[in-house]
N, C-alpha and C. Protein backbone atom coordinates (compact mmCIF):
# COMPACT_ATOMS: atom_id res chain seq x y z
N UNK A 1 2.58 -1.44 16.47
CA UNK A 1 2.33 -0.41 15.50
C UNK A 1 1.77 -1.03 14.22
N UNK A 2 0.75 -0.02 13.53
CA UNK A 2 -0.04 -0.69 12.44
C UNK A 2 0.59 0.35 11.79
N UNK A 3 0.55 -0.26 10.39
CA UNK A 3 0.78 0.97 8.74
C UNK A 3 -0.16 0.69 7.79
N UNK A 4 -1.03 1.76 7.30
CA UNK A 4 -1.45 1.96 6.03
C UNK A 4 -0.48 2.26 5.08
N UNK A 5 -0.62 1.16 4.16
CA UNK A 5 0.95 1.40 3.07
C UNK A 5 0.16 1.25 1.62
N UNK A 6 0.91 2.13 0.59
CA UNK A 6 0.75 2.02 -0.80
C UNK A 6 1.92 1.49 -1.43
N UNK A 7 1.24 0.66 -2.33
CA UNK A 7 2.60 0.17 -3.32
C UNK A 7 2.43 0.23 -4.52
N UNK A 8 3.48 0.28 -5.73
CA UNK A 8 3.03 1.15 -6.81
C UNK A 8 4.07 -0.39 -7.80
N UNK A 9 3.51 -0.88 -8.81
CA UNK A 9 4.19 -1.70 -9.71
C UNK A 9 4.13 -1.07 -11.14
N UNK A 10 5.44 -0.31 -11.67
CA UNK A 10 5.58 -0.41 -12.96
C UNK A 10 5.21 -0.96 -13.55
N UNK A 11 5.33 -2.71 -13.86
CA UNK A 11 4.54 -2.90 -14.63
C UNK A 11 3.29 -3.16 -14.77
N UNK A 12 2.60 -2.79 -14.09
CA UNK A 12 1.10 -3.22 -14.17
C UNK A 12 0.21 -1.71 -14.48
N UNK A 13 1.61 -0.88 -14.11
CA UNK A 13 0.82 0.89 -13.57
C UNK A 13 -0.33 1.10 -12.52
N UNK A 14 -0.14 0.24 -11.63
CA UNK A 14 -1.18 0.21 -11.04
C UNK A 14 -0.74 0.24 -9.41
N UNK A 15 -1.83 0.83 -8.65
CA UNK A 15 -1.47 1.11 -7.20
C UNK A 15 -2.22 -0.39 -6.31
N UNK A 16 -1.52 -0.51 -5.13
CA UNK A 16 -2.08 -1.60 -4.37
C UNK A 16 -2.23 -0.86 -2.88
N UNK A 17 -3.00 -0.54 -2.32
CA UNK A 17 -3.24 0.13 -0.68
C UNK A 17 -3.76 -1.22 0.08
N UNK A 18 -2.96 -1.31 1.07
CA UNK A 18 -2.89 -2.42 2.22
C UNK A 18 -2.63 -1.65 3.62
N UNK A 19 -2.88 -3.26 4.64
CA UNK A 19 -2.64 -2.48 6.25
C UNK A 19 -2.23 -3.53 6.86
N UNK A 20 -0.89 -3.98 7.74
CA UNK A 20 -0.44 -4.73 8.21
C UNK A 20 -0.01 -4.48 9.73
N UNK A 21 0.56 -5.43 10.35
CA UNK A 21 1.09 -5.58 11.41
C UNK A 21 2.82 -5.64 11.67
N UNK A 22 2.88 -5.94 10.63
CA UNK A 22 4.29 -6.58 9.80
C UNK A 22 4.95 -5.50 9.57
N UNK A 23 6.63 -5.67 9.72
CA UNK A 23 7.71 -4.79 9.41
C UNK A 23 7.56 -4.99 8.09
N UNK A 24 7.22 -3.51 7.19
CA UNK A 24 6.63 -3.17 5.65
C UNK A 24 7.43 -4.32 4.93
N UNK A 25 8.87 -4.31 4.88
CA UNK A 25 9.98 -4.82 4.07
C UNK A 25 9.35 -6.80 4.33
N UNK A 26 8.89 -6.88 5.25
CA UNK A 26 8.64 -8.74 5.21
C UNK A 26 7.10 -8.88 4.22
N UNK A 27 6.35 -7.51 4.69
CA UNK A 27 5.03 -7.38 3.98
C UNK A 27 5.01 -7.55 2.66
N UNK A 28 6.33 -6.70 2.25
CA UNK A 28 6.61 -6.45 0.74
C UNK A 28 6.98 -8.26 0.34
N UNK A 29 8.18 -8.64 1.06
CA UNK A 29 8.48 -9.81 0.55
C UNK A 29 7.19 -11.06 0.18
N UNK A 30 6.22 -10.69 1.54
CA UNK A 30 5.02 -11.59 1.02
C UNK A 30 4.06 -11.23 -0.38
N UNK A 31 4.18 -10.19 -0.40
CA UNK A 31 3.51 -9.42 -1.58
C UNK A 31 4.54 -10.08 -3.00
N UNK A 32 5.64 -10.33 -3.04
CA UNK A 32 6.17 -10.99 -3.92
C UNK A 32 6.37 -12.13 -4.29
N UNK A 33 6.13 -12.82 -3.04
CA UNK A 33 6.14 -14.73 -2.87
C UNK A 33 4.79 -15.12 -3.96
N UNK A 34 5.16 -16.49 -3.67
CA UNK A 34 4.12 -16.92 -4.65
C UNK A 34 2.67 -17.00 -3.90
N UNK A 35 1.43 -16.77 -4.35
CA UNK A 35 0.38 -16.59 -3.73
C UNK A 35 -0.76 -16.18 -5.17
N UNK A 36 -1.71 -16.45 -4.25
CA UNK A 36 -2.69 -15.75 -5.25
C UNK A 36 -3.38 -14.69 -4.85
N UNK A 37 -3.62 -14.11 -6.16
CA UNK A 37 -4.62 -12.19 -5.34
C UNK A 37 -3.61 -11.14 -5.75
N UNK A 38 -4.03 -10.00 -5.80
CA UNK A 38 -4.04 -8.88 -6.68
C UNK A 38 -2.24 -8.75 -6.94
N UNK A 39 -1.33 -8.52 -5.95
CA UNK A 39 -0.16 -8.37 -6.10
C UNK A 39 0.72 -9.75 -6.78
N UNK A 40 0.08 -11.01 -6.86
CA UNK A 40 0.65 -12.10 -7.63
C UNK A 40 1.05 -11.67 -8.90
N UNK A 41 0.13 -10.49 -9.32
CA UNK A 41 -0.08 -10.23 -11.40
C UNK A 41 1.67 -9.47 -11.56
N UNK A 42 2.56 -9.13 -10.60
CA UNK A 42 3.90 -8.24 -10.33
C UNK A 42 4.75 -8.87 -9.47
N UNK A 43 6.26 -8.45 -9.65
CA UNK A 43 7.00 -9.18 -9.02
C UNK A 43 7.74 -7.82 -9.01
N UNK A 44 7.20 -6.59 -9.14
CA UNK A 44 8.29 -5.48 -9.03
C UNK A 44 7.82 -4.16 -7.77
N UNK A 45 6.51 -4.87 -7.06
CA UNK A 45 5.83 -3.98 -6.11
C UNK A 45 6.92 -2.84 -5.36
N UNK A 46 6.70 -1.36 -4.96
CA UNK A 46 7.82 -1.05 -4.32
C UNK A 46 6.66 -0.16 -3.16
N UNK A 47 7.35 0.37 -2.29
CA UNK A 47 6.92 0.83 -1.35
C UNK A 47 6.58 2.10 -1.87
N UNK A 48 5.99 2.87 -1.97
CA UNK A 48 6.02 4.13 -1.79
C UNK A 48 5.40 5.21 -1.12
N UNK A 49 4.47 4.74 0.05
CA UNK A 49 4.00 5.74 0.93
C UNK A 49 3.33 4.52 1.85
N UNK A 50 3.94 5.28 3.36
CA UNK A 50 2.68 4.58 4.73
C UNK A 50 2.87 5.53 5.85
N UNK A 51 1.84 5.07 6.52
CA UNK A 51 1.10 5.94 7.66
C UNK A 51 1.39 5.15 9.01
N UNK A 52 1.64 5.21 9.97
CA UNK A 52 1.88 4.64 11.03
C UNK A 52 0.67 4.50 12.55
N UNK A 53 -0.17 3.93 12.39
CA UNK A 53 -1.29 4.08 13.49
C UNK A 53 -0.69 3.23 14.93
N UNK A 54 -1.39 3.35 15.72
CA UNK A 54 -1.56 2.56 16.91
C UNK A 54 -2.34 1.63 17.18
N UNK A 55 -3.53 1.80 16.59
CA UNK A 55 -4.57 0.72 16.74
C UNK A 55 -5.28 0.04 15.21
N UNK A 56 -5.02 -1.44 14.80
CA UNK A 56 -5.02 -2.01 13.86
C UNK A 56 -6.68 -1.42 12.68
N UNK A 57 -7.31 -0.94 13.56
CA UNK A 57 -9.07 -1.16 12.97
C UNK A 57 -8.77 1.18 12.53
N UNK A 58 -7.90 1.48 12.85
CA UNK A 58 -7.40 2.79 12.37
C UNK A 58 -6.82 2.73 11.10
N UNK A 59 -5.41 2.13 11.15
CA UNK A 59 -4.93 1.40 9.95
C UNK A 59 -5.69 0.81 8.68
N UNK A 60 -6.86 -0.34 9.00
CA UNK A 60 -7.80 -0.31 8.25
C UNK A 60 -8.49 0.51 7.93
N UNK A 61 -9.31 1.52 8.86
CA UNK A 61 -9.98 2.61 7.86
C UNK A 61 -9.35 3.74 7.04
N UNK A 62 -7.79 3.59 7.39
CA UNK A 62 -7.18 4.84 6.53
C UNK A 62 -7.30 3.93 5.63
N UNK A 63 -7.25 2.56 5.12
CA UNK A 63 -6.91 1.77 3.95
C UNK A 63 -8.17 2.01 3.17
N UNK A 64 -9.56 2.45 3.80
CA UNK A 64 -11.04 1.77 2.91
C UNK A 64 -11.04 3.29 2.93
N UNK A 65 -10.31 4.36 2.99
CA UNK A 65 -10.68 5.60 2.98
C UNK A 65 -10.50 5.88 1.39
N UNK A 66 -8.80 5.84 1.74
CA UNK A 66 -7.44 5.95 0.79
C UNK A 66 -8.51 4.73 -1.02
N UNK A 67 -8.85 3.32 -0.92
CA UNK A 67 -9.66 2.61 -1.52
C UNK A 67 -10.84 3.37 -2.05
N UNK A 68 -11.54 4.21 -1.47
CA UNK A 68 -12.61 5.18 -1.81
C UNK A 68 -12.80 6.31 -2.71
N UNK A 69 -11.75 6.69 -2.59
CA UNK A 69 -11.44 7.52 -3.55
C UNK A 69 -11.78 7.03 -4.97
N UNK A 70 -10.96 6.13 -5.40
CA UNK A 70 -10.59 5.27 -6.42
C UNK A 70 -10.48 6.70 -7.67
N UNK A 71 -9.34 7.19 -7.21
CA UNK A 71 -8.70 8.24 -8.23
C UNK A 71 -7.09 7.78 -7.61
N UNK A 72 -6.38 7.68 -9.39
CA UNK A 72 -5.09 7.16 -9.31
C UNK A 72 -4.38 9.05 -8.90
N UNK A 73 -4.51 10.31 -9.42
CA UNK A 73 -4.44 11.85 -9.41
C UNK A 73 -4.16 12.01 -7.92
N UNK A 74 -5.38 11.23 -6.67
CA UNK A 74 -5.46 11.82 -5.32
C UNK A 74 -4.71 10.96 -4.79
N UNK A 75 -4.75 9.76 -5.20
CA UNK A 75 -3.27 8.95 -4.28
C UNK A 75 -1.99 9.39 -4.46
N UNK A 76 -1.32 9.87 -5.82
CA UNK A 76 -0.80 10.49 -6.36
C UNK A 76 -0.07 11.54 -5.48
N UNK A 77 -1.00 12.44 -5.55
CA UNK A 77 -1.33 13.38 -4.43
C UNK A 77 -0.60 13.71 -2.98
N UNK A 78 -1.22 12.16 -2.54
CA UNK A 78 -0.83 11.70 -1.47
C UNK A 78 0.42 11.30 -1.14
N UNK A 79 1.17 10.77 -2.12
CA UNK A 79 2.20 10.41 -2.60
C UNK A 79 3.12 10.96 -1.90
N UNK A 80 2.98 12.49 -3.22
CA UNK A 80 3.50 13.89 -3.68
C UNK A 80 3.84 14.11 -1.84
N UNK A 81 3.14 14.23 -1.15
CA UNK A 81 2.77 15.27 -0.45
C UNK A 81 3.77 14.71 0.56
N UNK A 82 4.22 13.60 1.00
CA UNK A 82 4.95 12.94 2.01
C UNK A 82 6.63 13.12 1.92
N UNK A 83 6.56 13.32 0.47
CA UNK A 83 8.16 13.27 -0.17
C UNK A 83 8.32 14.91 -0.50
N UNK A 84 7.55 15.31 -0.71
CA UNK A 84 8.00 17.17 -0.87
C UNK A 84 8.22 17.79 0.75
């Protein structure tokens, strides 16, 4: 199983959309390890929305879809819509 996942860091206010292979919670932990690239700038990333595909190159295009937008309102949105 593949997931399109969003993660949201207080302090940065800023959203991160990814797609893994990985049980989210080890994903997250790599997202916090030391590394370089976009999620290094936070150490407070949290989960807050994913999608569950079957086939990895699905997963990716919900990610360059979700990336396309580039409105913080429609991810938002998206958010909203999973938890109501």
């Amino acid at each position: 199983m593949f997931k399109c996942y969003i993660l949201y860091s207080e302090t940065l206010g800023k959203y991160y959309i990814g797609h893994t292979g990985e049980d989210l919670e080890e994903r997250l932990r790599k997202h916090h390890s030391n590394h370089s690239g976009f999620t290094s700038k936070a150490k407070d990333w949290s989960i807050l929305y994913f999608e569950i595909f079957d086939e990895k190159s699905l997963a990716y295009q919900r990610e360059l879809q979700i990336k396309s937008w580039k409105s913080k309102l429609k991810i938002q949105k998206l958010i909203e819509s999973k938890s109501g």
